[in-house]
N, C-alpha and C. Protein backbone atom coordinates (compact mmCIF):
# COMPACT_ATOMS: atom_id res chain seq x y z
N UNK A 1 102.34 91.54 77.78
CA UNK A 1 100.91 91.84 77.98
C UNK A 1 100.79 93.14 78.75
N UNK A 2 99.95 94.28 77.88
CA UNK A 2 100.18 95.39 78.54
C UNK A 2 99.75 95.50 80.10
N UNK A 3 99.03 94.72 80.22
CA UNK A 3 97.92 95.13 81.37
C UNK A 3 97.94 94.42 82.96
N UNK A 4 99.15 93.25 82.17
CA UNK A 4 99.46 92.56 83.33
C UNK A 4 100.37 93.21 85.02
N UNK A 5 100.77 94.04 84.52
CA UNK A 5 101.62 94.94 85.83
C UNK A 5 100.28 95.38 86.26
N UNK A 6 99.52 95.91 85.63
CA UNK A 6 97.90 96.11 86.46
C UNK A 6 97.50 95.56 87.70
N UNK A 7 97.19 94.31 86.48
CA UNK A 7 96.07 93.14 87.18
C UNK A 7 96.86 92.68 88.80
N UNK A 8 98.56 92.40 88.33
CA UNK A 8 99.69 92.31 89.42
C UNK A 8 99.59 92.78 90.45
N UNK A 9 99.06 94.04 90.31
CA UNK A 9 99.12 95.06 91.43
C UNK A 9 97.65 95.23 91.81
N UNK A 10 96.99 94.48 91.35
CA UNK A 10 95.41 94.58 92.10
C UNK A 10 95.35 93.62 92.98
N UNK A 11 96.23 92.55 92.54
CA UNK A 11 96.33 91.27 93.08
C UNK A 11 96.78 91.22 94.21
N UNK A 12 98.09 91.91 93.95
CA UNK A 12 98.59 92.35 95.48
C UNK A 12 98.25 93.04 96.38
N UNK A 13 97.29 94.30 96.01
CA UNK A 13 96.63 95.03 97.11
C UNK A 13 95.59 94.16 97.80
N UNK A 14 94.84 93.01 97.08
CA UNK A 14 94.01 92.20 97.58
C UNK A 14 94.55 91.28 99.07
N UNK A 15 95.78 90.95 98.16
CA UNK A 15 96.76 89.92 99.17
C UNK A 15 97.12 90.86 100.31
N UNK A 16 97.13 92.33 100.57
CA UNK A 16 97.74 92.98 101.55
C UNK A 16 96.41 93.06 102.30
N UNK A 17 95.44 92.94 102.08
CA UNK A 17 94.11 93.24 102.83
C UNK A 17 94.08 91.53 103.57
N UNK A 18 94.67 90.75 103.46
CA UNK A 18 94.86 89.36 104.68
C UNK A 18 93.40 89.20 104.65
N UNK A 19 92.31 88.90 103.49
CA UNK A 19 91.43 88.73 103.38
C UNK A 19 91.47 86.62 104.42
N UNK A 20 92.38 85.70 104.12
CA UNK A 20 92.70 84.76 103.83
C UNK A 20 92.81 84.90 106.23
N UNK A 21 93.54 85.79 106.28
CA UNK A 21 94.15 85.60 107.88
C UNK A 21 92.60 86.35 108.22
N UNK A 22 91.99 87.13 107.98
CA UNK A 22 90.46 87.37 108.51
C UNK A 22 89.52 86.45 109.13
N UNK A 23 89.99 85.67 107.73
CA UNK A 23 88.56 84.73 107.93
C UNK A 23 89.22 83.27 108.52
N UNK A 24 90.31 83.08 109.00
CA UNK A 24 90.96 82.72 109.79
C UNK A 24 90.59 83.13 111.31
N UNK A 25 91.06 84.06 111.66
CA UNK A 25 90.89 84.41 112.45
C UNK A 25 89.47 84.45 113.27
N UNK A 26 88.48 85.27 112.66
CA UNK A 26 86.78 85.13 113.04
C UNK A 26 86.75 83.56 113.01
N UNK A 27 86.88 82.23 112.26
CA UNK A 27 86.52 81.52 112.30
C UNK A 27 86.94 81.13 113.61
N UNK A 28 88.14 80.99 114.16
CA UNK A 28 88.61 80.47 115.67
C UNK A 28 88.24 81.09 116.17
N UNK A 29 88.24 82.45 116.49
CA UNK A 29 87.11 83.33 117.34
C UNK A 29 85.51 82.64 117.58
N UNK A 30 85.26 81.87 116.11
CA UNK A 30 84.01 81.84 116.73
C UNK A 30 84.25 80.36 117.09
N UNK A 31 84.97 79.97 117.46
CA UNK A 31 85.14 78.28 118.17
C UNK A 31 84.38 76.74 116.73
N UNK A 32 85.00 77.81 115.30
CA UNK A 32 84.43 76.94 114.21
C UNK A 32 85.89 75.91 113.74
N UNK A 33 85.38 75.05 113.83
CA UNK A 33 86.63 74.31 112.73
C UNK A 33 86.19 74.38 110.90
N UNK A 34 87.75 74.29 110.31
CA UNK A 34 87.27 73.97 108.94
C UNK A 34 86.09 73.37 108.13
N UNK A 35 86.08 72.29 109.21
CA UNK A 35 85.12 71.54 108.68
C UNK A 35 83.87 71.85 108.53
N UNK A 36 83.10 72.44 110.05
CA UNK A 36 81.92 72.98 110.59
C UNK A 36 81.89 74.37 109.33
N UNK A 37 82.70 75.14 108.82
CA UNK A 37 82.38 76.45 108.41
C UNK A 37 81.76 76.12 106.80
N UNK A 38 82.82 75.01 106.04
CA UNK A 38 82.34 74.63 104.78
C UNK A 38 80.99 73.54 105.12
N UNK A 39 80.44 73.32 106.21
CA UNK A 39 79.23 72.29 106.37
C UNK A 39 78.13 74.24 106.23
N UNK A 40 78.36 75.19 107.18
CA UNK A 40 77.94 76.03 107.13
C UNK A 40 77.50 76.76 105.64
N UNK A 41 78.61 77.25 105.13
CA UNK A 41 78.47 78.06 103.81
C UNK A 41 78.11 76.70 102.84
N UNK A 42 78.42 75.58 102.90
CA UNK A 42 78.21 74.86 101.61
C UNK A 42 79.19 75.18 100.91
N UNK A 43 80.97 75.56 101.03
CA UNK A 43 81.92 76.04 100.20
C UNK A 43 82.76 74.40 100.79
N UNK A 44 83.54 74.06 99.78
CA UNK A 44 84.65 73.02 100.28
C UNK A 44 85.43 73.13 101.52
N UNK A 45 86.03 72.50 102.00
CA UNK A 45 87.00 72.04 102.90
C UNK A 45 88.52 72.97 101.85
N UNK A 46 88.93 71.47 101.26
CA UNK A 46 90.16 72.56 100.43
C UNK A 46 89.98 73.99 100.24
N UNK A 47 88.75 74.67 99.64
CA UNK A 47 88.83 75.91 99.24
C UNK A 47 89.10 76.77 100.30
N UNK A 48 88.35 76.53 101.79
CA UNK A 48 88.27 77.18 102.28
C UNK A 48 89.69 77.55 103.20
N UNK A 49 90.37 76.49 102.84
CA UNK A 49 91.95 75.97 103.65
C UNK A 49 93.05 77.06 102.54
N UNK A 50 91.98 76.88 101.11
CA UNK A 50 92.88 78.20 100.17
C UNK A 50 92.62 79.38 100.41
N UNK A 51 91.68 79.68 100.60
CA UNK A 51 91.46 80.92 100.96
C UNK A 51 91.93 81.55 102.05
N UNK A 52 92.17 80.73 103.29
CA UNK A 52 92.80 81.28 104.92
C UNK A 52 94.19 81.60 104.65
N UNK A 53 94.82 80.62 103.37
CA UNK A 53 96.18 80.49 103.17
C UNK A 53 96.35 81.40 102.60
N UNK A 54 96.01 82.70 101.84
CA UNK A 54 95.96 83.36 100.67
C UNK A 54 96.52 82.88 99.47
N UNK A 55 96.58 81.27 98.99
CA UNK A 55 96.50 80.62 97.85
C UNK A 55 95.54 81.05 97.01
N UNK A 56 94.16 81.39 97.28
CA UNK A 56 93.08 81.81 96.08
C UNK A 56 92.68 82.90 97.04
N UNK A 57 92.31 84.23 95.82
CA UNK A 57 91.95 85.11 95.62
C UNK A 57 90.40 85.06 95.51
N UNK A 58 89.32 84.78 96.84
CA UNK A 58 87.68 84.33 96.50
C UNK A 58 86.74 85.66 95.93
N UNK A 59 86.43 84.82 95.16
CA UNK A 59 85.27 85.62 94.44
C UNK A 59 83.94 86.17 95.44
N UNK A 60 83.55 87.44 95.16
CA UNK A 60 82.69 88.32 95.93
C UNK A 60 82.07 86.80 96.51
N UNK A 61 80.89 86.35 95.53
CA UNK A 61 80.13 85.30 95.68
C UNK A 61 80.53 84.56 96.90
N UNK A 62 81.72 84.04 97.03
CA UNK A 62 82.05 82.95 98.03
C UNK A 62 82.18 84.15 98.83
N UNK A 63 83.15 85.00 99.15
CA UNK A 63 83.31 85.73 100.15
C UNK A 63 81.97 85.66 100.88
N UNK A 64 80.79 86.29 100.12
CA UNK A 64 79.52 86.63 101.06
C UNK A 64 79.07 85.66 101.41
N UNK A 65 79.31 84.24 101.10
CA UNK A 65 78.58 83.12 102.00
C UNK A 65 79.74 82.81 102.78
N UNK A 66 81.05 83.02 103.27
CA UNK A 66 81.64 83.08 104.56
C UNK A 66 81.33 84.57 105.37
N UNK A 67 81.23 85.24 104.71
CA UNK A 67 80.23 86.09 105.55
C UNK A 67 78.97 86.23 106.13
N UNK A 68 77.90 85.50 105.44
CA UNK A 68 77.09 85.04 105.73
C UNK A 68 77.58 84.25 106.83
N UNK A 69 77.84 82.89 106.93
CA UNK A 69 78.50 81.61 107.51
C UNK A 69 79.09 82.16 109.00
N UNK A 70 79.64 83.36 108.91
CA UNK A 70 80.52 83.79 109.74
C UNK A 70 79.69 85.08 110.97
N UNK A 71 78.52 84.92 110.08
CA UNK A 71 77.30 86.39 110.92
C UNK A 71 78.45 87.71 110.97
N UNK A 72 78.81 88.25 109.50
CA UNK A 72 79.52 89.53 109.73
C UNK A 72 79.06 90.07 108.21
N UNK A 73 78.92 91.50 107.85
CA UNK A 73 78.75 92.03 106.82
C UNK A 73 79.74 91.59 105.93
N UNK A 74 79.79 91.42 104.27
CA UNK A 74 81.07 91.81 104.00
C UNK A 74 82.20 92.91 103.86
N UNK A 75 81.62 94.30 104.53
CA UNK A 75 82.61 94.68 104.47
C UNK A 75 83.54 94.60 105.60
N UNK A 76 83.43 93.82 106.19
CA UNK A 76 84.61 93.12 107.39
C UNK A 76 85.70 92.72 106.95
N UNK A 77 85.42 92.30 105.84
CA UNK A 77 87.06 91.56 105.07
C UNK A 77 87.92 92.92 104.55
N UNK A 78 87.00 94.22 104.46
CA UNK A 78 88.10 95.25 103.91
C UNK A 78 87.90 96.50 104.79
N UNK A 79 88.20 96.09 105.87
CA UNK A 79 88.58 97.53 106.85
C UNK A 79 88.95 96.99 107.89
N UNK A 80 89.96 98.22 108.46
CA UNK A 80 90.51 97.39 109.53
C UNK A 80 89.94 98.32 111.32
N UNK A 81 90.47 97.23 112.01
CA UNK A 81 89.87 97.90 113.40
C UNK A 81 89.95 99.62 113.71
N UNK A 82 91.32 100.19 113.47
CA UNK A 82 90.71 101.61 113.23
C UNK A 82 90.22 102.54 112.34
N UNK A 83 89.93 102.19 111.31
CA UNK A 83 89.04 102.81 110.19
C UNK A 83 88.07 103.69 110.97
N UNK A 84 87.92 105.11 110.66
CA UNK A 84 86.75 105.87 111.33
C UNK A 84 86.82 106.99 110.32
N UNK A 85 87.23 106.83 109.12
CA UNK A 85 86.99 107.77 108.02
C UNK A 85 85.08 108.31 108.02
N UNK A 86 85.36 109.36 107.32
CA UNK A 86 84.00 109.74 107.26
C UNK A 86 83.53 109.95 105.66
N UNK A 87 84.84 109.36 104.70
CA UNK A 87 85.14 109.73 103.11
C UNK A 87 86.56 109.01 103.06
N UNK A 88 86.31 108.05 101.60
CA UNK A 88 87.54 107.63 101.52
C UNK A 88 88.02 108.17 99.79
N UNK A 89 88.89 108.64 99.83
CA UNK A 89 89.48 109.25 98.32
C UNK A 89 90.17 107.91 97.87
N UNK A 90 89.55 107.30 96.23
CA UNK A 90 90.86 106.39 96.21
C UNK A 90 91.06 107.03 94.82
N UNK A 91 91.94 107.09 94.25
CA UNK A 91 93.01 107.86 92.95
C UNK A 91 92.47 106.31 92.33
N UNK A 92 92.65 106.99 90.56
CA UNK A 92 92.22 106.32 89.63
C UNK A 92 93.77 105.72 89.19
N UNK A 93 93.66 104.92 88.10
CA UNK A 93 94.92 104.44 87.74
C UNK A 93 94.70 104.03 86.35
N UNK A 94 95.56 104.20 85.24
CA UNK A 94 95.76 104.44 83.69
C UNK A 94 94.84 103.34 83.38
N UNK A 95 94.42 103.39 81.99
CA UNK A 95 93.82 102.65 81.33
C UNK A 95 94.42 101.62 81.21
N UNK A 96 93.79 100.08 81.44
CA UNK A 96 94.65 99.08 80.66
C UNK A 96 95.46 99.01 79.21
N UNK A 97 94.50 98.86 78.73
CA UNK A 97 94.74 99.34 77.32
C UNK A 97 93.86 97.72 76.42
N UNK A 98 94.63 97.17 75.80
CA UNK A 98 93.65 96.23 74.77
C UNK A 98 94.68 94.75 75.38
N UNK A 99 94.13 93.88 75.71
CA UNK A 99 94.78 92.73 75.73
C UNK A 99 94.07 91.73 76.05
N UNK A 100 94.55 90.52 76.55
CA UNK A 100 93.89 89.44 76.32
C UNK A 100 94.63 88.56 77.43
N UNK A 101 93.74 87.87 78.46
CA UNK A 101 94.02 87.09 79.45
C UNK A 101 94.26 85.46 78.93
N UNK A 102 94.92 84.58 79.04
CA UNK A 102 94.62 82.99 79.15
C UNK A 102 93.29 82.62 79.83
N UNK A 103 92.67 81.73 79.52
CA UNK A 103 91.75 81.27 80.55
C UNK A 103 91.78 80.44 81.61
N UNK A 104 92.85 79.84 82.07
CA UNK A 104 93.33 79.78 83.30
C UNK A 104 93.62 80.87 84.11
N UNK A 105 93.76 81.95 83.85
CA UNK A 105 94.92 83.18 84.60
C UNK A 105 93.38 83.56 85.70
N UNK A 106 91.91 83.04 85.54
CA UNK A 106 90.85 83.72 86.37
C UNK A 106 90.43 82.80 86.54
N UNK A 107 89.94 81.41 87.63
CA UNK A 107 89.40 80.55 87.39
C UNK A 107 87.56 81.20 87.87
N UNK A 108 87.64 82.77 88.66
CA UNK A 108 86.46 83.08 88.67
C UNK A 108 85.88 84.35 87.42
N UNK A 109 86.88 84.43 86.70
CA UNK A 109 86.26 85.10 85.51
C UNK A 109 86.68 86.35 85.71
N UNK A 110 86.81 87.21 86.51
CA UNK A 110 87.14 88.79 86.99
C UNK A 110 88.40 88.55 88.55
N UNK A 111 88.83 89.90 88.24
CA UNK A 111 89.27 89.89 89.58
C UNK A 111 88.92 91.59 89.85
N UNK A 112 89.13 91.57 91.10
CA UNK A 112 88.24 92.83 92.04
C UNK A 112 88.87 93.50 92.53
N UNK A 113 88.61 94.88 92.71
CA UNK A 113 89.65 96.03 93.62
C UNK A 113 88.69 96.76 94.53
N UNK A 114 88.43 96.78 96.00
CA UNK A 114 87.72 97.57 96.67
C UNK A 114 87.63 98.67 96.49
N UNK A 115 87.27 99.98 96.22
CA UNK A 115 87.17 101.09 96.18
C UNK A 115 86.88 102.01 97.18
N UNK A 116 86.73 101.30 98.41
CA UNK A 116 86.32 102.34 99.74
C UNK A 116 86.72 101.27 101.08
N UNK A 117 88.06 100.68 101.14
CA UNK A 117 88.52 99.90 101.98
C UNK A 117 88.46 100.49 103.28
N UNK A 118 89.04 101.90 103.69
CA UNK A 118 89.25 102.77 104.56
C UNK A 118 87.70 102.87 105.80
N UNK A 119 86.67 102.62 105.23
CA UNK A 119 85.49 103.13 105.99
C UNK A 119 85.05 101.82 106.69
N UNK A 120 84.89 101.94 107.51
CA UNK A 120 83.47 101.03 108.72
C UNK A 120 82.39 101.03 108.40
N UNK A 121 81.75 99.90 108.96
CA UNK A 121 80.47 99.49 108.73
C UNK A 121 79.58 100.33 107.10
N UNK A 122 80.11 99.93 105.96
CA UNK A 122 79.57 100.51 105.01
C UNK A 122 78.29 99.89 104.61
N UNK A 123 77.29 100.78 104.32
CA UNK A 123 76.18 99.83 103.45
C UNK A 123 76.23 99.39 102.38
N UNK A 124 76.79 99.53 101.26
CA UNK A 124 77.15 99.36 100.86
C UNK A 124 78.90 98.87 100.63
N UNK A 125 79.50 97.97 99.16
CA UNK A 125 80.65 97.77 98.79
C UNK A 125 80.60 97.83 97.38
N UNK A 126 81.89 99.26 97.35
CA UNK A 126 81.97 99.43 95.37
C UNK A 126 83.36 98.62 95.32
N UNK A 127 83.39 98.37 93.94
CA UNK A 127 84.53 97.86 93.55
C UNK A 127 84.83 98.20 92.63
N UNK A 128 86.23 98.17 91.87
CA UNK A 128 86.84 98.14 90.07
C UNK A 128 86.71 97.14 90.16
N UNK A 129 86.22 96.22 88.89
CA UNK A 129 86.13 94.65 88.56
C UNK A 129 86.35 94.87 87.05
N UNK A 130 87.39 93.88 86.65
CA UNK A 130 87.73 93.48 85.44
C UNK A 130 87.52 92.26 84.98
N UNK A 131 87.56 91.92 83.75
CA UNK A 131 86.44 90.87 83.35
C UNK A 131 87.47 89.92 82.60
N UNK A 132 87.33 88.51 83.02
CA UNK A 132 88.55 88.08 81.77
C UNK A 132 87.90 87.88 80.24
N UNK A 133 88.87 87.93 79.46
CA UNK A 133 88.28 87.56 78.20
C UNK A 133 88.44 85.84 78.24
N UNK A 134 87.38 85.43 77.85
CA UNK A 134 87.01 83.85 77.67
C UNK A 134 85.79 83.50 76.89
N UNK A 135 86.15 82.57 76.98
CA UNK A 135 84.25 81.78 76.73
C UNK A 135 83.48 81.57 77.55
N UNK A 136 82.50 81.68 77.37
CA UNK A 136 81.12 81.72 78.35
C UNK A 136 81.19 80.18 78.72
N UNK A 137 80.99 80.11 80.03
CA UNK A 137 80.47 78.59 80.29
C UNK A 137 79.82 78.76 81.82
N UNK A 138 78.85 77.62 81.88
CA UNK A 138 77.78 78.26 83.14
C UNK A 138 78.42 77.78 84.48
N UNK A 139 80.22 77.47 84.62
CA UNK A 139 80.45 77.56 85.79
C UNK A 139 81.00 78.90 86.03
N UNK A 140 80.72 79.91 85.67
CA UNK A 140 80.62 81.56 85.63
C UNK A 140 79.50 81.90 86.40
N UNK A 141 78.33 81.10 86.50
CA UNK A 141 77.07 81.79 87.23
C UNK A 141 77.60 81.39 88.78
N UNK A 142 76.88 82.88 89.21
CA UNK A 142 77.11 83.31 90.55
C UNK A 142 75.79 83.94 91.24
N UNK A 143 75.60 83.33 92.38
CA UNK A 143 74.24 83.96 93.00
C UNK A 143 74.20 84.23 94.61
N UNK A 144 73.76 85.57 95.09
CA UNK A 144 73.82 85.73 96.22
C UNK A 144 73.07 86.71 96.96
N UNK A 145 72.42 87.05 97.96
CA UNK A 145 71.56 87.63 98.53
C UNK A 145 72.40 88.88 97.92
N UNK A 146 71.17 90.15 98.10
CA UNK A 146 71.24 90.93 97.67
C UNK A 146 71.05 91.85 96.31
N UNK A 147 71.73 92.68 95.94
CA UNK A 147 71.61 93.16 94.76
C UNK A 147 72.81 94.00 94.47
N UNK A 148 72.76 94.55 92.61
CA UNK A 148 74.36 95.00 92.06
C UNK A 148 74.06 95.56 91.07
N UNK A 149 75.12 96.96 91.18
CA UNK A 149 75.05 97.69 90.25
C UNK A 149 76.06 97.60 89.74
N UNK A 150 76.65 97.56 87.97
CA UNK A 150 77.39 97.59 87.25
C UNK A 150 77.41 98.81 86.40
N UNK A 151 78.33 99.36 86.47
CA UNK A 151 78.47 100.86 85.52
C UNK A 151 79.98 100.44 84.48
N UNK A 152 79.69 100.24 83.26
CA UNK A 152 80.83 99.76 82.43
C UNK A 152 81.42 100.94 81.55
N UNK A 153 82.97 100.58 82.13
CA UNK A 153 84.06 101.99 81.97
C UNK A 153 84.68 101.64 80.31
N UNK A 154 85.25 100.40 80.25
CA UNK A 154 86.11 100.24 79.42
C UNK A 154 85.52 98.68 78.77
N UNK A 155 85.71 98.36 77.13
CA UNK A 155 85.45 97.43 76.69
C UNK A 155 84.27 97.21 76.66
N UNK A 156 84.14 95.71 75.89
CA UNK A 156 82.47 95.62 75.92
C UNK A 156 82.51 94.12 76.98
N UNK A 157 81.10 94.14 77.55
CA UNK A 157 80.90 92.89 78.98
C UNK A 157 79.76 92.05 78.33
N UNK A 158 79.90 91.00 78.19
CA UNK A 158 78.63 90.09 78.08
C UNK A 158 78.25 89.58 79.52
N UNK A 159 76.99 89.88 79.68
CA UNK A 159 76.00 89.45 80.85
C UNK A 159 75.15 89.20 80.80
N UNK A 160 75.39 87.57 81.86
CA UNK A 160 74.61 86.60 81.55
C UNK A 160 74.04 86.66 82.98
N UNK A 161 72.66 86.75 83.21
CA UNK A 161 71.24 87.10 84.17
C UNK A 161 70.65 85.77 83.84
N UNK A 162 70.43 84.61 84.44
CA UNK A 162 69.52 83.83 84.30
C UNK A 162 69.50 83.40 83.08
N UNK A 163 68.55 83.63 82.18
CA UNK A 163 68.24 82.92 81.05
C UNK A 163 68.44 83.63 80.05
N UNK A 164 68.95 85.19 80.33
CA UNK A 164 69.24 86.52 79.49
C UNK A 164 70.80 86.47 78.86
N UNK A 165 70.56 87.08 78.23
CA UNK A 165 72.22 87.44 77.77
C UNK A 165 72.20 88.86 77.20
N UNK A 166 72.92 89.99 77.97
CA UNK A 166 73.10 91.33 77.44
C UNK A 166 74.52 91.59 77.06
N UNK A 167 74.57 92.42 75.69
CA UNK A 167 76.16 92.92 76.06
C UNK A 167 76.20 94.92 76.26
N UNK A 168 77.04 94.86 77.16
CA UNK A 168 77.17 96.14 77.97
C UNK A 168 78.30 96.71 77.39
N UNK A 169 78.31 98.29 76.92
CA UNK A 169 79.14 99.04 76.29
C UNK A 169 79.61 100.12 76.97
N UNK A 170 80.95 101.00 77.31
CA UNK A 170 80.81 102.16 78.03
C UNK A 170 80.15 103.14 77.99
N UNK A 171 79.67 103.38 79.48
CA UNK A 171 77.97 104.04 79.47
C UNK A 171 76.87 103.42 79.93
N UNK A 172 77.16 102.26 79.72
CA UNK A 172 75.63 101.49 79.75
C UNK A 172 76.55 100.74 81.42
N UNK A 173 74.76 100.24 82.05
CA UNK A 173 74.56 100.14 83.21
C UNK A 173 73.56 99.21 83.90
N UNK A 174 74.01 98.43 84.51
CA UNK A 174 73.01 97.65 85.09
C UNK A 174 72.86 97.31 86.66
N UNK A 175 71.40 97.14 86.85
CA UNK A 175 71.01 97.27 88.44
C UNK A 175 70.27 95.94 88.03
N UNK A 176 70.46 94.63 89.59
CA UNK A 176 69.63 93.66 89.12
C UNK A 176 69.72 92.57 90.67
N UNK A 177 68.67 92.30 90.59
CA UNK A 177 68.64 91.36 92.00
C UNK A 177 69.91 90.18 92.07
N UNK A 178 70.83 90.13 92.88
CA UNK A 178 71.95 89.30 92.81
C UNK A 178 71.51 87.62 93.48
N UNK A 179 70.14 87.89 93.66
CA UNK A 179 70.07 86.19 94.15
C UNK A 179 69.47 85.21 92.96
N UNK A 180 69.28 86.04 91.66
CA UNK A 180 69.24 85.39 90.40
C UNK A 180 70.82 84.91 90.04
N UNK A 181 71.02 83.78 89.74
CA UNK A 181 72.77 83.29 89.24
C UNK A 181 72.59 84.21 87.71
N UNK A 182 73.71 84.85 88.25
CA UNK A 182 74.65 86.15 86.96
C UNK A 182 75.88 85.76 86.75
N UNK A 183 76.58 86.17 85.77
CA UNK A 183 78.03 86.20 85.29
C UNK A 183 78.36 87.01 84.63
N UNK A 184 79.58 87.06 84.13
CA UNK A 184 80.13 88.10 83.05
C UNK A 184 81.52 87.61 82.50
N UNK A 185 81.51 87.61 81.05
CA UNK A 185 82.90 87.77 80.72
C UNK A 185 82.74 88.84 79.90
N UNK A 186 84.24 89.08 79.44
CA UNK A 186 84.38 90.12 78.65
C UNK A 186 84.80 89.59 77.38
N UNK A 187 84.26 90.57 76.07
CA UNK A 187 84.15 90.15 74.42
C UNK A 187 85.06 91.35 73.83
N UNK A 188 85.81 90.53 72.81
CA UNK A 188 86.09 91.64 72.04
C UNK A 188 87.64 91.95 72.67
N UNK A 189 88.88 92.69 72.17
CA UNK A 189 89.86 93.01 72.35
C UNK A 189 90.53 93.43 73.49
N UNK A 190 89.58 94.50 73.88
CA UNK A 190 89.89 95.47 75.09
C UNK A 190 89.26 94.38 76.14
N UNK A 191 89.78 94.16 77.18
CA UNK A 191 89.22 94.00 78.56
C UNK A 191 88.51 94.54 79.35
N UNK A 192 87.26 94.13 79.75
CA UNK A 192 86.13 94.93 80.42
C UNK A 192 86.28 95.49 81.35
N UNK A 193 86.24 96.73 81.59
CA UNK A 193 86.25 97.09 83.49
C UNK A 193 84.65 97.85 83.37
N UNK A 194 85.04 97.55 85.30
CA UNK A 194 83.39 97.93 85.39
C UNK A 194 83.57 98.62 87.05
N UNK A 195 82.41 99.38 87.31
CA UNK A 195 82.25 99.68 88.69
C UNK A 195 81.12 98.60 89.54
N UNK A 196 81.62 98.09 89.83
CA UNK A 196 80.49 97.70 90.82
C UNK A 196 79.82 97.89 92.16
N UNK A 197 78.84 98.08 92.45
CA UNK A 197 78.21 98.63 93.83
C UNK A 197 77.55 97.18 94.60
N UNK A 198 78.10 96.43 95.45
CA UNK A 198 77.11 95.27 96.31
C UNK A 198 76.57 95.90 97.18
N UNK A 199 75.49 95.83 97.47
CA UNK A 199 74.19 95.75 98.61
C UNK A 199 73.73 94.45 98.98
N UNK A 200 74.07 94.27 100.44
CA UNK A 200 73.79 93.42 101.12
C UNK A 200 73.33 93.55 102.21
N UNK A 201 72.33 93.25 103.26
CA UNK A 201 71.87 92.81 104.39
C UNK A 201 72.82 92.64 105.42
N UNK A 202 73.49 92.93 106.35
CA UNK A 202 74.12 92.37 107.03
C UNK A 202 73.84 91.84 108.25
């Protein structure tokens, strides 16, 4: 599978960002047990025991309700205490090319690459997000304060807004309130990538 040394290595830059020991950490900082934080966010007990562990890789969605949960922006999970950049350069990396995921290999449908890890207190958070190829099913919808911009690089994206269904081609672009439940998979051969921009409240 061409694309898998990719996805490998997105995976792992994720896992080097100790997203999992973060939210570990703030949680005992803030004198929370497991229990109290998933009574907080409304996220499980187990999940949240996967996530500290870096067993699962959480989707934006959950991230921002332990951020929420936790009273910290999300971009807390991707910068570290001395970050004081004023511009972060990140280098692009080759095209996937055309392939095709299992549908187990995403149990949240995409996986995510920060694009501006380096900076503090951002108002924003962009990302590379790739889309798995699957079938649509509505445990894909995702909803969360704020709002999101999608700019689609590669492949075609089906997106699903509420009661809508668009499909997105390179070029095409979407801006849309994120506290409507949205999803996306990707159709068609090539695997979707996309830019994404979150705006959130912090």
């Amino acid at each position: 599978m061409e694309g898998a040394p990719v996805q490998e290595t997105i995976r792992q830059e994720i896992r080097e960002m100790k997203l999992g020991e973060k939210v570990r950490s703030l949680r005992q900082e803030q004198r929370l047990t497991l229990q109290a934080l998933a009574e907080i966010t409304g996220l499980s007990k187990p999940l949240l025991s996967q996530i500290e562990n870096d067993q699962v890789i959480p989707p934006i969605a959950t991230l921002l309700k332990i951020a929420k949960g936790l009273k910290v922006g999300i971009h807390y999970f991707f910068e570290e205490p001395g970050d004081r950049q004023k511009f972060v350069l990140t280098r692009g990396e080759p095209p996937l090319g055309s392939q095709r995921r299992p549908g187990k290999d995403a149990v949240q449908g995409y996986i995510y690459k920060p694009l501006a890890p380096g900076m503090n207190q951002k108002k924003v958070e962009p990302f590379l997000v790739e889309f798995e190829n699957r079938a649509w099913d509505d445990s894909l919808f995702y909803s969360h304060e704020g709002a999101e911009f999608l700019y689609i690089l590669d492949g075609e994206l089906e997106f699903h807004y509420a009661s809508e269904v668009m499909n997105l081609l390179p070029g095409d672009s979407v801006y849309y309130d994120s506290s409507e439940p949205h999803g996306y998979v990707s159709v068609g051969d090539m695997q979707a990538r996309a830019v994404a921009v979150l705006y959130t409240k912090s």
